[in-house]
N, C-alpha and C. Protein backbone atom coordinates (compact mmCIF):
# COMPACT_ATOMS: atom_id res chain seq x y z
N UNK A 1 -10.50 30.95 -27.26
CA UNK A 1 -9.84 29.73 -27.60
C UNK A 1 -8.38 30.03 -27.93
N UNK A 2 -7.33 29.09 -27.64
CA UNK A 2 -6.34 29.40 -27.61
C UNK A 2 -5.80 28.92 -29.62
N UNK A 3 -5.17 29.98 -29.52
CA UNK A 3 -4.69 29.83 -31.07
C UNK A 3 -3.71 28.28 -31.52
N UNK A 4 -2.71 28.26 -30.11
CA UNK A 4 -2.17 26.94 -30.45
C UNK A 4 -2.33 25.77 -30.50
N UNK A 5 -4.15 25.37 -30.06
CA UNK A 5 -5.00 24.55 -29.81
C UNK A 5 -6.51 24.82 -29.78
N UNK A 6 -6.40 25.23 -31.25
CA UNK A 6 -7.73 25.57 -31.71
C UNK A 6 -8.84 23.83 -32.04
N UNK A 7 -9.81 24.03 -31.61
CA UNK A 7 -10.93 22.44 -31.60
C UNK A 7 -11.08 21.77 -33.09
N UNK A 8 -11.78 21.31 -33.48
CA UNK A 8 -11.74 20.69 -34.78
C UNK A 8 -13.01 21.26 -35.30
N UNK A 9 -12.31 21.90 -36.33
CA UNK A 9 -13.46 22.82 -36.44
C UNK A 9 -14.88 22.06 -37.01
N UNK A 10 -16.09 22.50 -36.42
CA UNK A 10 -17.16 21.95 -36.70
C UNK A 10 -17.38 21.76 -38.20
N UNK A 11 -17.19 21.82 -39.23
CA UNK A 11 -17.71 21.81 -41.01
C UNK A 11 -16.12 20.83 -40.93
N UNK A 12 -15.38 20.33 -40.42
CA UNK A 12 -14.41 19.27 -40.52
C UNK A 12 -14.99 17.83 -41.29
N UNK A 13 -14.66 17.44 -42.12
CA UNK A 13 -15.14 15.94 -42.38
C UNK A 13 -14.35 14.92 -41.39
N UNK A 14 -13.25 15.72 -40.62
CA UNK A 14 -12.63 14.59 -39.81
C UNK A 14 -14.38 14.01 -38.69
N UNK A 15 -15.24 14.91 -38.50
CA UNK A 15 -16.42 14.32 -38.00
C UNK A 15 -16.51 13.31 -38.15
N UNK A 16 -17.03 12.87 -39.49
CA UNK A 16 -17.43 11.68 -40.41
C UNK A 16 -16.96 10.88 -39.84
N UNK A 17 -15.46 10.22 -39.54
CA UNK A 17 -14.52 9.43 -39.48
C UNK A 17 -13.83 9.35 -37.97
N UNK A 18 -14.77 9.64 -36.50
CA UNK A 18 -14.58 10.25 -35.21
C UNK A 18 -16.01 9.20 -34.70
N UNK A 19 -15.51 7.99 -33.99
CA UNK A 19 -17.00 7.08 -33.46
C UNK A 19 -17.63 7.76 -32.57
N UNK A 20 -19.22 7.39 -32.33
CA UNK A 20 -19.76 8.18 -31.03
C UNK A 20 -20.42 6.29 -30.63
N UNK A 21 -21.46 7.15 -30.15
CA UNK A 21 -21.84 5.59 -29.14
C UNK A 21 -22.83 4.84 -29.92
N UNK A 22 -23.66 5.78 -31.09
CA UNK A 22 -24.48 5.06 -31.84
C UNK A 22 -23.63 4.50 -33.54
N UNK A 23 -22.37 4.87 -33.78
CA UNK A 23 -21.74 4.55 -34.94
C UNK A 23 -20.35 5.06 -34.86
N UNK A 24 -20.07 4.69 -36.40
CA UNK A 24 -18.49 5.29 -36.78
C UNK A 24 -18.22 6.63 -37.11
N UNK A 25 -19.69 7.74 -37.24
CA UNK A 25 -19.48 8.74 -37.83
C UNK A 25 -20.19 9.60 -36.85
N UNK A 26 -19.38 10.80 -36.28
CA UNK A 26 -19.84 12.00 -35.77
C UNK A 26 -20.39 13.31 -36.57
N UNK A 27 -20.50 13.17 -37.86
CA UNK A 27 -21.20 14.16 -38.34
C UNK A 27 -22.29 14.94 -37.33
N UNK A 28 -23.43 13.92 -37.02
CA UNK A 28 -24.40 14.51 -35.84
C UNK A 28 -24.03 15.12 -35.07
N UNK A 29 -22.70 14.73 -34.60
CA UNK A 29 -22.68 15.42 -33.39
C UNK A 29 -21.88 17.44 -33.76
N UNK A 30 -21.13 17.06 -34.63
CA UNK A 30 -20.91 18.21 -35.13
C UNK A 30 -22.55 19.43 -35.20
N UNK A 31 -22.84 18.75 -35.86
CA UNK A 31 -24.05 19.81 -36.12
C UNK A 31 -25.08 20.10 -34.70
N UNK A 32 -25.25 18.89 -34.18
CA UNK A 32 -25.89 19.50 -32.34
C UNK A 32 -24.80 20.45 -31.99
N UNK A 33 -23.85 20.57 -31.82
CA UNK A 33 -22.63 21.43 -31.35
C UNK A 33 -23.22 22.64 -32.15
N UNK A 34 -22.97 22.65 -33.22
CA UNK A 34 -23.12 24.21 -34.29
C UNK A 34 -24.50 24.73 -33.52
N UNK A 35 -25.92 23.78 -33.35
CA UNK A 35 -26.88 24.39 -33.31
C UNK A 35 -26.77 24.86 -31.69
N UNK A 36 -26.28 24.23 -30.50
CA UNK A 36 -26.52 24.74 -29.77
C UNK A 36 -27.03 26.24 -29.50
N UNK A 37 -26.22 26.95 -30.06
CA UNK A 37 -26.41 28.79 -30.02
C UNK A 37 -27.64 29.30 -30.31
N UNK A 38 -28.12 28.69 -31.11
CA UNK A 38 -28.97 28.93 -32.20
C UNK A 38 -30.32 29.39 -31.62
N UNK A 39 -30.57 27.74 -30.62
CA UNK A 39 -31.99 27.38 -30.70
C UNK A 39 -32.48 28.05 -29.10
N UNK A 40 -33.64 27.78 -28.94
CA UNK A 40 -34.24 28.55 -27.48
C UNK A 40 -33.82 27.34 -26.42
N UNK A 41 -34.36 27.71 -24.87
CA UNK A 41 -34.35 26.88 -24.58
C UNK A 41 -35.13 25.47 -24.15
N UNK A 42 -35.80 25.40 -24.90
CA UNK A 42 -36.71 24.18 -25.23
C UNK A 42 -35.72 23.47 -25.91
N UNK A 43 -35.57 23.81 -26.88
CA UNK A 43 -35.07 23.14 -28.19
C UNK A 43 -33.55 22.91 -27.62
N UNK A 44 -33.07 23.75 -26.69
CA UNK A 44 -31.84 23.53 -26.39
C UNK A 44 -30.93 21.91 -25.23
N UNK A 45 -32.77 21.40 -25.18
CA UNK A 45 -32.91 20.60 -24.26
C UNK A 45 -32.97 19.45 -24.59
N UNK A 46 -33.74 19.65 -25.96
CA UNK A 46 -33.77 18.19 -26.79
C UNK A 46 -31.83 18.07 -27.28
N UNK A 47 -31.16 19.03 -27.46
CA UNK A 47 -29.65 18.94 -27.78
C UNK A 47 -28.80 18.52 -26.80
N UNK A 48 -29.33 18.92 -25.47
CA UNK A 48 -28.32 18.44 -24.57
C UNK A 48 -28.66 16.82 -24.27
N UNK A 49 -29.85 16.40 -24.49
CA UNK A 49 -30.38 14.73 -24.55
C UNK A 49 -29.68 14.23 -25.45
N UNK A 50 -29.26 14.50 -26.67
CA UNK A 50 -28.66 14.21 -27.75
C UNK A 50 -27.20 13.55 -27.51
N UNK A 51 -26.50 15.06 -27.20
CA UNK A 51 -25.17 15.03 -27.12
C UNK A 51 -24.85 14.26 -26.06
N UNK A 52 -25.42 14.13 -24.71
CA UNK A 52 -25.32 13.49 -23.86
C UNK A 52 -25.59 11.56 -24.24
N UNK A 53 -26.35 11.76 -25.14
CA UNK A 53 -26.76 10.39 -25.99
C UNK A 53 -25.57 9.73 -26.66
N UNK A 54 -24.81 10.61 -27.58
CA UNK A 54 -24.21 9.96 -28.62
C UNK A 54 -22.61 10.52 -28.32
N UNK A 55 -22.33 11.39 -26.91
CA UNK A 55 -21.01 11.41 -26.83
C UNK A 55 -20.67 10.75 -24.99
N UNK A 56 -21.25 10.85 -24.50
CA UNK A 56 -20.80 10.36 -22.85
C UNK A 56 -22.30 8.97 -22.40
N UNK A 57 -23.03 8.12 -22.79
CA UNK A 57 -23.95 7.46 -22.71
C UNK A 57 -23.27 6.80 -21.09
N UNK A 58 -23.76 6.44 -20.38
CA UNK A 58 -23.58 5.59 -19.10
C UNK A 58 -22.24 5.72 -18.94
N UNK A 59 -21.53 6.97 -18.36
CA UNK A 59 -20.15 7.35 -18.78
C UNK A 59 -19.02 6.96 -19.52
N UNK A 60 -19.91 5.86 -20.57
CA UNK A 60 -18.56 5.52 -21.64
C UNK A 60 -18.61 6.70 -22.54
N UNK A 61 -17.43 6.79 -22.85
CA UNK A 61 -17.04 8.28 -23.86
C UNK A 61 -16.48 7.56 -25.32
N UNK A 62 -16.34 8.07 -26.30
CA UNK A 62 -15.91 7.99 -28.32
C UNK A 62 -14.87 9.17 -28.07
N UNK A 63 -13.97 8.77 -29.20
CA UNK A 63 -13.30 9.53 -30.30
C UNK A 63 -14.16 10.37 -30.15
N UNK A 64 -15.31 10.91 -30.40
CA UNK A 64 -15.67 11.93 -30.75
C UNK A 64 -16.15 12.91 -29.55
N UNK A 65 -16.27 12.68 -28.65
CA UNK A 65 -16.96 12.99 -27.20
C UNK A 65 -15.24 14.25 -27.11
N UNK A 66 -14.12 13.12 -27.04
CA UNK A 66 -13.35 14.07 -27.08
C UNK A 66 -12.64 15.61 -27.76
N UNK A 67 -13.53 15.21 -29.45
CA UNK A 67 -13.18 16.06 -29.65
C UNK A 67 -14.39 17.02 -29.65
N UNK A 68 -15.35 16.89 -28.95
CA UNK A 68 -16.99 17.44 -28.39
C UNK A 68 -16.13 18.61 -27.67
N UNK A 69 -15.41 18.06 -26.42
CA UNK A 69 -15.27 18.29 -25.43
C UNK A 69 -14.77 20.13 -25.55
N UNK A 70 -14.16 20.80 -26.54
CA UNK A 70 -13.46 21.77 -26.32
C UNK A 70 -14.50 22.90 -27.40
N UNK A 71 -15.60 22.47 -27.51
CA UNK A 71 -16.65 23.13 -28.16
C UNK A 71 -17.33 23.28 -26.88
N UNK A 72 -17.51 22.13 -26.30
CA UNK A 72 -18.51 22.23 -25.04
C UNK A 72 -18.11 23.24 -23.64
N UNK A 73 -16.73 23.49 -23.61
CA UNK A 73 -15.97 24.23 -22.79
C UNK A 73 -16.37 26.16 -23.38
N UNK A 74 -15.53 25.79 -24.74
CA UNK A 74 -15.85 27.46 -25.39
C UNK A 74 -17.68 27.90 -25.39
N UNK A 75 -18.72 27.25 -25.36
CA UNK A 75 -19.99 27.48 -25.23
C UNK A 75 -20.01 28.01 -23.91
N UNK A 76 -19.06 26.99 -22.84
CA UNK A 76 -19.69 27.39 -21.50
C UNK A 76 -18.94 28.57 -21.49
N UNK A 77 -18.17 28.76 -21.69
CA UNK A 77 -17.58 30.11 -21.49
C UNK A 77 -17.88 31.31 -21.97
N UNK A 78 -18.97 31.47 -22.72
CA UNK A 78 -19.81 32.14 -23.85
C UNK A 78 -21.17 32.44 -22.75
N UNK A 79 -21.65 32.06 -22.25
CA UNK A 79 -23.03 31.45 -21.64
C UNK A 79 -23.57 31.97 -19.99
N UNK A 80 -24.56 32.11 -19.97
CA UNK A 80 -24.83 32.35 -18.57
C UNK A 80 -24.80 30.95 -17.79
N UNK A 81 -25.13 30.98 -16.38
CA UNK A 81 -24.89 29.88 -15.78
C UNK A 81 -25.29 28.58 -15.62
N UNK A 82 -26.61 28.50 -16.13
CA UNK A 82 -27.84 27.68 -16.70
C UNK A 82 -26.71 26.96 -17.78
N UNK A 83 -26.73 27.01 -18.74
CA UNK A 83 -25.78 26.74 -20.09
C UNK A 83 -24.49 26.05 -19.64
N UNK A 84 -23.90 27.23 -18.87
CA UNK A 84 -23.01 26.82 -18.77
C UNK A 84 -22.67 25.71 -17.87
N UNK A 85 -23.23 25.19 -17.17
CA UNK A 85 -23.29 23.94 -15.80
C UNK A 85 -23.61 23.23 -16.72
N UNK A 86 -24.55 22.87 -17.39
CA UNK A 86 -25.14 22.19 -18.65
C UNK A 86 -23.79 21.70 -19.57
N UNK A 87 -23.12 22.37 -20.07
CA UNK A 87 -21.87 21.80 -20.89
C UNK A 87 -20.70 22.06 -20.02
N UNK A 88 -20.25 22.50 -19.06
CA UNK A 88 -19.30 21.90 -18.07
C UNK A 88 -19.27 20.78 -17.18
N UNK A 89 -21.00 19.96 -17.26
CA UNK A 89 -21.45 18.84 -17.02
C UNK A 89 -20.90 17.50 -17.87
N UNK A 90 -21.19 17.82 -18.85
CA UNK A 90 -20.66 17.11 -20.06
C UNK A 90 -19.46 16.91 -20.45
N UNK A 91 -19.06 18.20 -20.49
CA UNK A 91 -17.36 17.87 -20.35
C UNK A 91 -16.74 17.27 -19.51
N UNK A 92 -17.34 17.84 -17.98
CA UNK A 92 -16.67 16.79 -17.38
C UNK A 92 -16.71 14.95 -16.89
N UNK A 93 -17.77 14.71 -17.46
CA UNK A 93 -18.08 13.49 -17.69
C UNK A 93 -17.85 12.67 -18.36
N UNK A 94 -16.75 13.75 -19.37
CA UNK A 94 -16.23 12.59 -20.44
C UNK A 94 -14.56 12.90 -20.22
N UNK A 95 -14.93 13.54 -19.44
CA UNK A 95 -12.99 13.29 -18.69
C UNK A 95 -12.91 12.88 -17.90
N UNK A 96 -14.18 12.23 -17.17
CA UNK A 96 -14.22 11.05 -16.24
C UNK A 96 -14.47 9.96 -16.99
N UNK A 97 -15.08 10.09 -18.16
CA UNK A 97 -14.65 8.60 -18.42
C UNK A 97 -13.83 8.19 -19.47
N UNK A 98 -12.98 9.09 -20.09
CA UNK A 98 -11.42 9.34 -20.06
C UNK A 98 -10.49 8.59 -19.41
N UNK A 99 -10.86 9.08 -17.98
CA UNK A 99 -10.26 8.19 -17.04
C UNK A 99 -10.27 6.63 -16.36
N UNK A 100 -11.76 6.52 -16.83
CA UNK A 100 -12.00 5.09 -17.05
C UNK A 100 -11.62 4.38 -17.71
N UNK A 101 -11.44 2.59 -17.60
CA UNK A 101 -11.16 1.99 -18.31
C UNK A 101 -12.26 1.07 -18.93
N UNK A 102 -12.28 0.47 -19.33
CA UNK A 102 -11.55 0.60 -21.35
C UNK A 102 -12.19 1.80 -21.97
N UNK A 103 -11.69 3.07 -21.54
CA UNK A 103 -11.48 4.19 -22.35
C UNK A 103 -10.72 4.35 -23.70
N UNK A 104 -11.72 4.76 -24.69
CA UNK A 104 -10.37 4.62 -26.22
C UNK A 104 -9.44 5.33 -25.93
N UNK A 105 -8.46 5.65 -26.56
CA UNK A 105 -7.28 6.69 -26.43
C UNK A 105 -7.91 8.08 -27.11
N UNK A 106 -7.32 9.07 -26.84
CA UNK A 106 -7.36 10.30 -26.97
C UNK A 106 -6.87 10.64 -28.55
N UNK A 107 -7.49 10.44 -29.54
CA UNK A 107 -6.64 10.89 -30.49
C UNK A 107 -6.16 12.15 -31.09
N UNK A 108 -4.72 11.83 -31.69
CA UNK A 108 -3.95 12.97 -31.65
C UNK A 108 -4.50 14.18 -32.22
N UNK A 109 -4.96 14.15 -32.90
CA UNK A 109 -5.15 15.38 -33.72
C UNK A 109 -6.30 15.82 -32.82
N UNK A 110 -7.04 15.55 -31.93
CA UNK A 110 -7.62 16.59 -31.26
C UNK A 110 -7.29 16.60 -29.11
N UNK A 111 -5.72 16.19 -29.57
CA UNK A 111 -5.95 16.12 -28.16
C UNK A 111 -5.37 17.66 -27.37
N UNK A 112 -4.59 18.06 -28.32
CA UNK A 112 -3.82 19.47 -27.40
C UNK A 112 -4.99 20.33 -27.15
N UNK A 113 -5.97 20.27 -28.15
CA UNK A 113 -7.15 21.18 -27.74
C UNK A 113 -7.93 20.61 -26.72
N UNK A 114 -7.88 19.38 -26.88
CA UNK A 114 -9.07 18.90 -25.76
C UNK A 114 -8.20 19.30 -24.19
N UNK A 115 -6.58 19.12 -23.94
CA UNK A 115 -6.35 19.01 -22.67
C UNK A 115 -6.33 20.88 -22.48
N UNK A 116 -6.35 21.58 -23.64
CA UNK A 116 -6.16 22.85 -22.85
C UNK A 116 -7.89 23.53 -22.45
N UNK A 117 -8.73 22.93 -23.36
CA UNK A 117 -10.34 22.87 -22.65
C UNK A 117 -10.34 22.49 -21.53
N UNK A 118 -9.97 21.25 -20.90
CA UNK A 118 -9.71 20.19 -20.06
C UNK A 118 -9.55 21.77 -19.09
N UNK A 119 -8.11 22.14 -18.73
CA UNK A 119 -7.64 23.17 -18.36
C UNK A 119 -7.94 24.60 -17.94
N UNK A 120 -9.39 24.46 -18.76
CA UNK A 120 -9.93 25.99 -18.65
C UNK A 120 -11.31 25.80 -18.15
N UNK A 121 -11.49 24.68 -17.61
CA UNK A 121 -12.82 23.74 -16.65
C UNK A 121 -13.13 24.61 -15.27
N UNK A 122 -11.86 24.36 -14.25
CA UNK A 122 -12.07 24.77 -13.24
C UNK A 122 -11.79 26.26 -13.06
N UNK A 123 -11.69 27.01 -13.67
CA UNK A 123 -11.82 28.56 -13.62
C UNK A 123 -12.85 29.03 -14.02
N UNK A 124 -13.54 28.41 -15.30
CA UNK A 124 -14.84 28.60 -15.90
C UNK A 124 -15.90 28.43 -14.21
N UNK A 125 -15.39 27.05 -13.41
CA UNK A 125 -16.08 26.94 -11.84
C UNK A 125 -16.30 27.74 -11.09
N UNK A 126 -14.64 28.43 -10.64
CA UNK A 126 -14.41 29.67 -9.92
C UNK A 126 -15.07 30.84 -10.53
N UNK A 127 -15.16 31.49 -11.78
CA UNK A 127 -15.91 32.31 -12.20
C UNK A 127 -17.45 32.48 -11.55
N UNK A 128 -18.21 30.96 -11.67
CA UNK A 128 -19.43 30.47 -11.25
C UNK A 128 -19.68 30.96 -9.99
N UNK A 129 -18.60 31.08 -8.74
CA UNK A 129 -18.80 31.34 -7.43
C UNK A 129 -19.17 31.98 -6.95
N UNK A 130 -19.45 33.80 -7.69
CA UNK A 130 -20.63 34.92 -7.33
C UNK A 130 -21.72 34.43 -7.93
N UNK A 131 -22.18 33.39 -8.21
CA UNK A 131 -23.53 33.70 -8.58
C UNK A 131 -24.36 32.87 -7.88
N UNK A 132 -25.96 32.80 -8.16
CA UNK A 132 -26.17 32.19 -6.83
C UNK A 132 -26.74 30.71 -7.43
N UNK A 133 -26.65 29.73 -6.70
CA UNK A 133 -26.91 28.76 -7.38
C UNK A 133 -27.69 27.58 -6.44
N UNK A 134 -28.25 26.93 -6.95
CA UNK A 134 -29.55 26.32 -6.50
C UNK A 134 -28.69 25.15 -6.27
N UNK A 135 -29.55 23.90 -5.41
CA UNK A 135 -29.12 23.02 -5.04
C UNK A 135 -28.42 21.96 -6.33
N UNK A 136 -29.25 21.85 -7.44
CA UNK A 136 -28.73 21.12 -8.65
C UNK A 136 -27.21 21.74 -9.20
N UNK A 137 -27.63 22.98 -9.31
CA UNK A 137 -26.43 23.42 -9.91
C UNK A 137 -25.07 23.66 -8.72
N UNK A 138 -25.11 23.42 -7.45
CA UNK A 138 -24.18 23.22 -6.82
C UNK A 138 -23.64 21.76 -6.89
N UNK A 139 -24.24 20.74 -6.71
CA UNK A 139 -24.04 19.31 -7.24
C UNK A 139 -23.06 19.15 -7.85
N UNK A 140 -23.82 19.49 -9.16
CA UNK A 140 -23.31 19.47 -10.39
C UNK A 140 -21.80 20.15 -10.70
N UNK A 141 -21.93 21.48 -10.07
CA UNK A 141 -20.52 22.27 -10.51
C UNK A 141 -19.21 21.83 -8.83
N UNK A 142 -19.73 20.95 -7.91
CA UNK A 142 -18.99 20.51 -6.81
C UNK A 142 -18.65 19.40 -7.84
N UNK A 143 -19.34 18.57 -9.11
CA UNK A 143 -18.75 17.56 -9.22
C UNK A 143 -17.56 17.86 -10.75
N UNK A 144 -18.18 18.87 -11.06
CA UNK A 144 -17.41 19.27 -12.39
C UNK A 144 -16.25 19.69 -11.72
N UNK A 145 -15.87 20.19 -10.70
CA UNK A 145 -14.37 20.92 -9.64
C UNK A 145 -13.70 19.71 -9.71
N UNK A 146 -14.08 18.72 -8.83
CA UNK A 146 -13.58 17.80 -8.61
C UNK A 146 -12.68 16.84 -9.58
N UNK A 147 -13.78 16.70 -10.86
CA UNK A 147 -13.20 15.93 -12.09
C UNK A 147 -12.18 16.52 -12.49
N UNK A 148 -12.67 18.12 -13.08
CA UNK A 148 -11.30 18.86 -13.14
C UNK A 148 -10.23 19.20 -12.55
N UNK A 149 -9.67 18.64 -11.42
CA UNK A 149 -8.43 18.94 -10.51
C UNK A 149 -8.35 17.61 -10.04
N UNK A 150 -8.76 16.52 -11.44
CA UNK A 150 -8.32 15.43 -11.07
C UNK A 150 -8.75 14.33 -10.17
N UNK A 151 -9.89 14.57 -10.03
CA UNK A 151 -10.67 13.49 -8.71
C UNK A 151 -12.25 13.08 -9.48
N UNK A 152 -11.74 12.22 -10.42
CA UNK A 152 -13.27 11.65 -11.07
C UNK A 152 -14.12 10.90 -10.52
N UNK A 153 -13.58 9.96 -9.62
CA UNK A 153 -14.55 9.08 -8.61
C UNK A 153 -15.07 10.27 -7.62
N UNK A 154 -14.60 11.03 -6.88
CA UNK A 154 -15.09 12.35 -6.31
C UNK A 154 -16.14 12.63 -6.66
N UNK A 155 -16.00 13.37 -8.07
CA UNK A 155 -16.43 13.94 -8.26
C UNK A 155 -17.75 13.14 -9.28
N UNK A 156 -18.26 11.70 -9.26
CA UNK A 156 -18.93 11.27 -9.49
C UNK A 156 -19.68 10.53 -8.43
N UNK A 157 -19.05 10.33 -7.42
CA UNK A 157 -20.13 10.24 -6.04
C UNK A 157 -20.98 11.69 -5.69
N UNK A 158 -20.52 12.93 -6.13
CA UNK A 158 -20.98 14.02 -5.17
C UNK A 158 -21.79 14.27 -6.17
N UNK A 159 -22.23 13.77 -7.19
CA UNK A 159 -23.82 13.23 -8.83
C UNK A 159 -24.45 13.06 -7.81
N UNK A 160 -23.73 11.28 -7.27
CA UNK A 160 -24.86 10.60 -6.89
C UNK A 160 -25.06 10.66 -5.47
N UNK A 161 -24.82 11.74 -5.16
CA UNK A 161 -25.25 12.06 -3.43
C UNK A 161 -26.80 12.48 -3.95
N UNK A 162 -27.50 12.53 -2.81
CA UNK A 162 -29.65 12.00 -2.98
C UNK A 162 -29.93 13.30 -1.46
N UNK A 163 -30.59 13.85 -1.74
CA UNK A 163 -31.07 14.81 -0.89
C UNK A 163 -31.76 14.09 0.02
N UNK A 164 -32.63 12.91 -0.28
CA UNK A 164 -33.22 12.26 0.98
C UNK A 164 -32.85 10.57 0.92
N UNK A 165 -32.28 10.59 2.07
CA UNK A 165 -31.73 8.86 2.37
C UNK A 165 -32.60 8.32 3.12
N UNK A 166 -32.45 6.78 3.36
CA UNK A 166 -33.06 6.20 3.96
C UNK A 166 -32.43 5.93 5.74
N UNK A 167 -32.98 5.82 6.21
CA UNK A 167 -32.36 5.45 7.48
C UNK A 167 -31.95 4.18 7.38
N UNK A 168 -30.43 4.20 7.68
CA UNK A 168 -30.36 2.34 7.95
C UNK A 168 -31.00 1.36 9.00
N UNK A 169 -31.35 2.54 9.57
CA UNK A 169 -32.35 1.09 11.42
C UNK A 169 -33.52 0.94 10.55
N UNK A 170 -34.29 1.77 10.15
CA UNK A 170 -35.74 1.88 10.00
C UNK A 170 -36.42 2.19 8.79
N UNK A 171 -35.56 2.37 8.04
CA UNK A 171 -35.66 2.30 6.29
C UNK A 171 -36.43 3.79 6.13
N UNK A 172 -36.97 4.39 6.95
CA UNK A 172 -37.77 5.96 6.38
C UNK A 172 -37.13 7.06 6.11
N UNK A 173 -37.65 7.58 4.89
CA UNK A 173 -36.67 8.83 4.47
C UNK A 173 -36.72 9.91 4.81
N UNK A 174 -35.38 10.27 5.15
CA UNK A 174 -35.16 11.59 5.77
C UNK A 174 -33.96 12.45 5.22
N UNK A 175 -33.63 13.49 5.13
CA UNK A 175 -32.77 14.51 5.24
C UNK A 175 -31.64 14.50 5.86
N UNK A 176 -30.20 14.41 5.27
CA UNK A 176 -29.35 14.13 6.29
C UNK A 176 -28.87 15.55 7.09
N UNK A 177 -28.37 15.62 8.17
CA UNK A 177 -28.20 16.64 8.58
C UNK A 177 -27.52 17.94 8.04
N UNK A 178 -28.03 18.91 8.11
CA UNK A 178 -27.59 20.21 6.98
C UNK A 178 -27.54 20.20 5.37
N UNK A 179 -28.81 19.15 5.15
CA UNK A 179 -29.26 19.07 3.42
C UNK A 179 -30.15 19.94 3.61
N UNK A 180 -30.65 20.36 4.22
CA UNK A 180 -31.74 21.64 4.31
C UNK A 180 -32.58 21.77 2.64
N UNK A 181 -32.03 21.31 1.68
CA UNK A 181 -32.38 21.77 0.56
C UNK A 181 -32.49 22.93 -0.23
C-alpha cells in the first residue's frame, strides 16, 4: 500500500458514519473486511455474500463500498487467484458503478486511496496471466480489465455473456462458435 494513500484504516469510527446499502453505518462492513484473512474457505463465502450485499447490491455502490474498495485491492494482492478474482470482482464493480449514475460522490477523505487501488487493478490482472484459469475466472478477470482501463459497460456485458444461447430462428440452445467451454 502506498504510504501517500494509505485506506481507512479498518478500527476507524469514520466506518460508523460511511452509508452501505442496508443503512448509515459501515461498521459491518469494516469487520467482514478485517475477517476476510482469517476464516477458511467456506466461511470465506458467506463474506463475500455479505460484502457484495451491503457494498455493490445490483451495481449501486455507498460511501462505503468506496472506501471497501482499497482493502479489497490490498487482499487481492496478498492472495492466490481464487481470492483474488473474488475481490478484484468487487472492486471492480463498484467502479462501475462509480461510473454510473446517480452514483454518490466519492468522498474526500477516502478518495486518493481509493483511485490509487483503482490503479493497481489492472496489473494485479496482468500478474493473473501465467496462471491457468477456468472459464469463470476468465469472464470475470476479461471484465475486471476492462472496468479498469476504463470501459465499464465493456466490461459488464463480458459478466453477462452466457456460454449457451439460444438460436434466434429456432429458439434451441447451443454454443456459440469457439465457446468450447
Amino acid at each position: 500500500m502506498s504510504e501517500a494513500a494509505p485506506p481507512l484504516p479498518l478500527d476507524s469510527e469514520r466506518w460508523a458514519s460511511l452509508a452501505q446499502a442496508y443503512g448509515p453505518s459501515a461498521a459491518d462492513v469494516a469487520r467482514l473486511l478485517d475477517h476476510l484473512e482469517r476464516v477458511d474457505d467456506a466461511q470465506r463465502a458467506e463474506l463475500w455474500f455479505g460484502l457484495w450485499a451491503l457494498l455493490c447490491p445490483d451495481g449501486r455502490v455507498y460511501p462505503a463500498s468506496y472506501a471497501a474498495a482499497p482493502h479489497l485491492v490490498a487482499f487481492a494482492e496478498r492472495r492466490p487467484l481464487a481470492d483474488r478474482t473474488q475481490a478484484l470482482h468487487l472492486a471492480a464493480a463498484i467502479e462501475a458503478g462509480r461510473r454510473a449514475a446517480p452514483a454518490p460522490p466519492l468522498p474526500d477523505d477516502v478518495a486518493a486511496a481509493y483511485h490509487a487501488a483503482t490503479a493497481r487493478v489492472a496489473p494485479l490482472v496482468a500478474r493473473s496471466v501465467g496462471e491457468p484459469w477456468d472459464a469463470d475466472t476468465a469472464q470475470v478477470l476479461a471484465s475486471v480489465l476492462a472496468i479498469a482501463k476504463g470501459h465499464p459497460r465493456f466490461g459488464m456485458a463480458a459478466l453477462a455473456l452466457e456460454p449457451v444461447v439460444a438460436c434466434p430462428v429456432c429458439g434451441a440452445p447451443h454454443a456459440p462458435a469457439g465457446w468450447g467451454g
